[in-house]
Protein backbone atom coordinates (compact mmCIF):
# COMPACT_ATOMS: atom_id res chain seq x y z
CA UNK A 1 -28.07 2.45 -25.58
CA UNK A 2 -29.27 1.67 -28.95
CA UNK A 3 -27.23 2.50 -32.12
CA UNK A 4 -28.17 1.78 -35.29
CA UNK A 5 -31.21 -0.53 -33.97
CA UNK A 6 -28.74 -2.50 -32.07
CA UNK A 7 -28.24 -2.48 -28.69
CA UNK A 8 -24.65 -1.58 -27.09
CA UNK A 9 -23.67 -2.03 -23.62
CA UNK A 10 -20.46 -0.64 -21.69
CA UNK A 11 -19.02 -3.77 -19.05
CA UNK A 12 -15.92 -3.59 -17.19
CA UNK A 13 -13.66 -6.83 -17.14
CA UNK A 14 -10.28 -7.56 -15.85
CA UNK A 15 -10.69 -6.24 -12.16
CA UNK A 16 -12.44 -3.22 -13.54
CA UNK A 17 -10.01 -1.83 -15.19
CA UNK A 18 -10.92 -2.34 -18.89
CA UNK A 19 -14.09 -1.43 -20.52
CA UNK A 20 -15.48 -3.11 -23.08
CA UNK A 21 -18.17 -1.81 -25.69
CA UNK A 22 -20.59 -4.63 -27.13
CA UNK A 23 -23.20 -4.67 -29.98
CA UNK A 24 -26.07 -7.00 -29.87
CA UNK A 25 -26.51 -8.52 -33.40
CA UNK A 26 -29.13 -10.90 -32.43
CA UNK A 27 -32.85 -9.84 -33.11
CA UNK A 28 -33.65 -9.69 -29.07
CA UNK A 29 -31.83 -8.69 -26.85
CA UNK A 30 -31.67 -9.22 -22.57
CA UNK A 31 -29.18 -7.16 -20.78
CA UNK A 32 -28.52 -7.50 -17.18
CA UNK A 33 -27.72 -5.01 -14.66
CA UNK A 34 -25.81 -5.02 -11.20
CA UNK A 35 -27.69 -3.91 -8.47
CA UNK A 36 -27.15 -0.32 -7.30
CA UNK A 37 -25.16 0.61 -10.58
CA UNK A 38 -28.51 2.63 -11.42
CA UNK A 39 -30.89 4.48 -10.17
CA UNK A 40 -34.75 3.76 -11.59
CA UNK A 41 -35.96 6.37 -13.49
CA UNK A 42 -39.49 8.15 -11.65
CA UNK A 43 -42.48 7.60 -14.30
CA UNK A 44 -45.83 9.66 -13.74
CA UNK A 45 -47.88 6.81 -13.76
CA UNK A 46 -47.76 3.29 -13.81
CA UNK A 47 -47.89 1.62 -17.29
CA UNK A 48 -49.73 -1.86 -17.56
CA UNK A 49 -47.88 -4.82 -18.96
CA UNK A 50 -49.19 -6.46 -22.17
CA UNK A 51 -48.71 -10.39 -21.93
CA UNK A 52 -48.31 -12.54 -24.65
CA UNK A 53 -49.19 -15.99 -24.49
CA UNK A 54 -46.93 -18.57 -26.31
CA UNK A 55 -47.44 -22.17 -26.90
CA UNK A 56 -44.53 -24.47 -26.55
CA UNK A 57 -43.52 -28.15 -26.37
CA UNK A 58 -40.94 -29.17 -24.01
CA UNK A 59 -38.60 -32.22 -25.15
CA UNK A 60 -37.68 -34.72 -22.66
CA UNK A 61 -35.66 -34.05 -19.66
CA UNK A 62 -32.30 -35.39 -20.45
CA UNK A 63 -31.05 -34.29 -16.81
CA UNK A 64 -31.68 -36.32 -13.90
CA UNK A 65 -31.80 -35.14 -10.28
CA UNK A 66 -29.20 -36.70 -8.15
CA UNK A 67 -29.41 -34.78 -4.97
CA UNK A 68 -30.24 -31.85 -2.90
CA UNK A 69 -27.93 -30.28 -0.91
CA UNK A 70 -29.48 -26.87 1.35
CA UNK A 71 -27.08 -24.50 1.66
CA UNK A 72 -27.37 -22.46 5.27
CA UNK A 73 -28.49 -18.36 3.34
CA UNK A 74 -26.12 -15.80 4.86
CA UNK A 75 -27.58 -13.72 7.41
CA UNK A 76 -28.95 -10.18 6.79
CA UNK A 77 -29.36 -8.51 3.73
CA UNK A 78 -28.19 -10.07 0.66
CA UNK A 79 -24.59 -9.60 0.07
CA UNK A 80 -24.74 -8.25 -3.83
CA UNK A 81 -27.44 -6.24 -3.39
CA UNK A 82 -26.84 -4.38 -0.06
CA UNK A 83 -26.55 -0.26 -0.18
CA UNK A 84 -24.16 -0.94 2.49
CA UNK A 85 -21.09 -3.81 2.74
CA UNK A 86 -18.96 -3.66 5.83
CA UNK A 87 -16.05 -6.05 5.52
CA UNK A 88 -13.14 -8.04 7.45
CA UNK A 89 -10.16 -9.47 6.34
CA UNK A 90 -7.01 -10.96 7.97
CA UNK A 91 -6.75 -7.77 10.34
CA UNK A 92 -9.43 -8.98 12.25
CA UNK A 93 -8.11 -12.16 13.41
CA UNK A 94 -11.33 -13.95 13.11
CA UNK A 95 -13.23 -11.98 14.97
CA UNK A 96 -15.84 -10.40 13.14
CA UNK A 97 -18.12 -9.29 16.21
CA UNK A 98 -17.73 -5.45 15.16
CA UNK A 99 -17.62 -6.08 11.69
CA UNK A 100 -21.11 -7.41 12.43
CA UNK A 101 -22.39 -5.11 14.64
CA UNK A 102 -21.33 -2.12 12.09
CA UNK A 103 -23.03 -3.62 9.13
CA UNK A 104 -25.96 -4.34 11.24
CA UNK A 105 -26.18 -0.63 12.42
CA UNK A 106 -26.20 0.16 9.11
CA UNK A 107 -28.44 -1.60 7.65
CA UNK A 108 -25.97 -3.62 5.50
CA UNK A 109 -24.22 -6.78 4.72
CA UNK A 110 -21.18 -8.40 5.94
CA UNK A 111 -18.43 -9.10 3.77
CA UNK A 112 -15.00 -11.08 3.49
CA UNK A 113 -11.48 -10.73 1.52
CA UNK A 114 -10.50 -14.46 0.44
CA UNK A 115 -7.82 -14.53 3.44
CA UNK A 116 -10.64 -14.82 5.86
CA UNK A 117 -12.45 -16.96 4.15
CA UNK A 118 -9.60 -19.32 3.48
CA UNK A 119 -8.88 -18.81 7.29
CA UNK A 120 -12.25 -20.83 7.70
CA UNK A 121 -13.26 -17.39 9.99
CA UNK A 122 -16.28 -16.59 7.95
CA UNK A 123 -18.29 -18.62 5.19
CA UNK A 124 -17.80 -18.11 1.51
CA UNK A 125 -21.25 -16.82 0.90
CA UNK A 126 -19.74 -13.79 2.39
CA UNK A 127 -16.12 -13.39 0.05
CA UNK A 128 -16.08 -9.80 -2.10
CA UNK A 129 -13.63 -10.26 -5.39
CA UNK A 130 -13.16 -11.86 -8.38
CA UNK A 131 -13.73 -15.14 -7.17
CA UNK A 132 -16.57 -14.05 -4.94
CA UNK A 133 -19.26 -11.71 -5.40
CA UNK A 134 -18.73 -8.58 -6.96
CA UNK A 135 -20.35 -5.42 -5.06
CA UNK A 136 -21.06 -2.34 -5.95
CA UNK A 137 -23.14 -0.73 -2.61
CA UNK A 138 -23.41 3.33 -1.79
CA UNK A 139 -20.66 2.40 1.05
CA UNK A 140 -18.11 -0.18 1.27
CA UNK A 141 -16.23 -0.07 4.28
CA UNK A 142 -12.92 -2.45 4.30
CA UNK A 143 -11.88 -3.50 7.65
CA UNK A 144 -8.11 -5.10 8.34
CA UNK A 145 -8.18 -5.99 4.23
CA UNK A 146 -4.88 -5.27 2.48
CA UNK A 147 -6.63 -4.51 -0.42
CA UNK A 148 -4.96 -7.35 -3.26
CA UNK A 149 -6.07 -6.95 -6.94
CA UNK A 150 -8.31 -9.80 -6.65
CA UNK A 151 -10.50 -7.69 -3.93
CA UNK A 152 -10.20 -4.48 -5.20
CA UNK A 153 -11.72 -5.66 -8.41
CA UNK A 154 -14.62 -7.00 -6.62
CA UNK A 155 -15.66 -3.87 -4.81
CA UNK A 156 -13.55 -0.96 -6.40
CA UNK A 157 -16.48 0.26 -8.16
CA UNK A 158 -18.56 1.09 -4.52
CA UNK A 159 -19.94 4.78 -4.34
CA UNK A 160 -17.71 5.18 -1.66
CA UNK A 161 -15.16 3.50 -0.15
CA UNK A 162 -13.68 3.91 3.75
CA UNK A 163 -10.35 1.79 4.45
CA UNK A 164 -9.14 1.01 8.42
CA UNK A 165 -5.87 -1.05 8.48
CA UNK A 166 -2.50 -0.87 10.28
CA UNK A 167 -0.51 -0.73 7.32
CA UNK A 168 0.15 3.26 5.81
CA UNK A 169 1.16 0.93 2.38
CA UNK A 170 -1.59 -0.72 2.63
CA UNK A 171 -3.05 -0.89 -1.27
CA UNK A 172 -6.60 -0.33 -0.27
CA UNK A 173 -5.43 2.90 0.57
CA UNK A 174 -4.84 3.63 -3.17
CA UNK A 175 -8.68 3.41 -3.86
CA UNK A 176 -10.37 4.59 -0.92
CA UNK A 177 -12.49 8.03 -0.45
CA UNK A 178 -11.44 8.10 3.25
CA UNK A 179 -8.58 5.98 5.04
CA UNK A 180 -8.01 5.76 8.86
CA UNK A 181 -3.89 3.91 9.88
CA UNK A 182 -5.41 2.01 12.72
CA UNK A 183 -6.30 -1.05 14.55
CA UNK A 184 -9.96 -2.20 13.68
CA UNK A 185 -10.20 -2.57 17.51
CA UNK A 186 -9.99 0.92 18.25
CA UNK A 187 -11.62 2.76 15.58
CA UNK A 188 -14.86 0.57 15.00
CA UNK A 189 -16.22 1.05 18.56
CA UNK A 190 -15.32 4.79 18.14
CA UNK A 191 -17.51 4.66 14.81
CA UNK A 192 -20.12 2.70 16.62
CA UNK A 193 -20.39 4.97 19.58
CA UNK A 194 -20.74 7.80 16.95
CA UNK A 195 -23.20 6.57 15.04
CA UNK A 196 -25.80 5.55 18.02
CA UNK A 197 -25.20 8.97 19.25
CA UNK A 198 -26.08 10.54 16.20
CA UNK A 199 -28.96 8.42 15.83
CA UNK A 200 -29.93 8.59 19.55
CA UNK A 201 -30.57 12.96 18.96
CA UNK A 202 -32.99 12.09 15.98
């Protein structure tokens, strides 16, 4: 918002759970938003842009390319910007074949806690937390994850949150909208099954 002719923006640091107001001092000012924090705001009609044309001079390059390295994209929809994140952790074993299929069904993208990743089960590209990619989709469904401070703060602030892990003390639990005590194994087909039926009557 803008006070005073300045702008001021609310972030959250330290694993969400700080907030931290900041004025703008400097004459412009570019703000960035996380995708799915807000919803676009409907206009009547479309408004066109006026461009401004500015001359400039570029110095000398003072960097010089060494190499290229491609980097294999993660499949599906991108990770920070999916309405839907359906993730594994240590509970699944490795196997992430129903962690996939879910996130598929729903039209969503497959996530990681560090475990897995670490495990070498799943890429990195696909890690939620604080060393990862920070989320924040309509659902985030956590799938054998324990739910430590360093994933919690990269997906804590989802619309809403479903938990399925053996452990009752699990710390996910603390967080989530809707928890199921259970084996992955059992209740993700069950959810699958569901959903396809649902579907399946239109």
């Amino acid at each position: 918002e803008v006070v005073d002719g300045r702008v001021e923006t609310t972030q959250t640091v330290f694993a969400a759970t700080w907030n931290v107001r900041t004025r703008i001092n400097a004459p412009v000012a570019a703000v960035g938003v996380r995708p799915n924090t807000t919803q676009a705001v409907p206009v009547e009609a479309a408004v066109a842009p006026t461009v401004v044309t500015v001359a400039a001079e570029a110095p000398d390059a003072r960097e010089t390319l060494v190499s290229v390295t491609l980097v294999e994209a993660a499949e599906g929809v991108p990770l920070a910007e999916a309405p839907v994140v359906v993730s594994g952790g240590r509970g699944t074993g490795g196997d992430y074949t129903l962690v996939r299929e879910l996130a598929e069904l729903l039209g969503g993208a497959v996530g990681a806690s560090r475990d897995a990743t670490d495990e070498g089960w799943i890429s990195h590209e696909h890690m939620v937390g604080q060393t990862g990619t920070t989320v924040t989709p309509a659902l985030y469904v956590a799938c054998g994850i324990s739910g430590a401070v360093h994933h919690r703060g990269g997906m804590q602030a989802s619309g809403t949150i479903v938990a399925v892990n053996l452990d009752p003390d699990a710390p996910i639990f603390e967080i989530c909208d809707f928890g199921v005590v259970g084996s992955l194994f059992d209740v993700l087909p069950q959810a699958i099954e569901v959903i396809k039926e649902h579907r399946a009557k239109g």
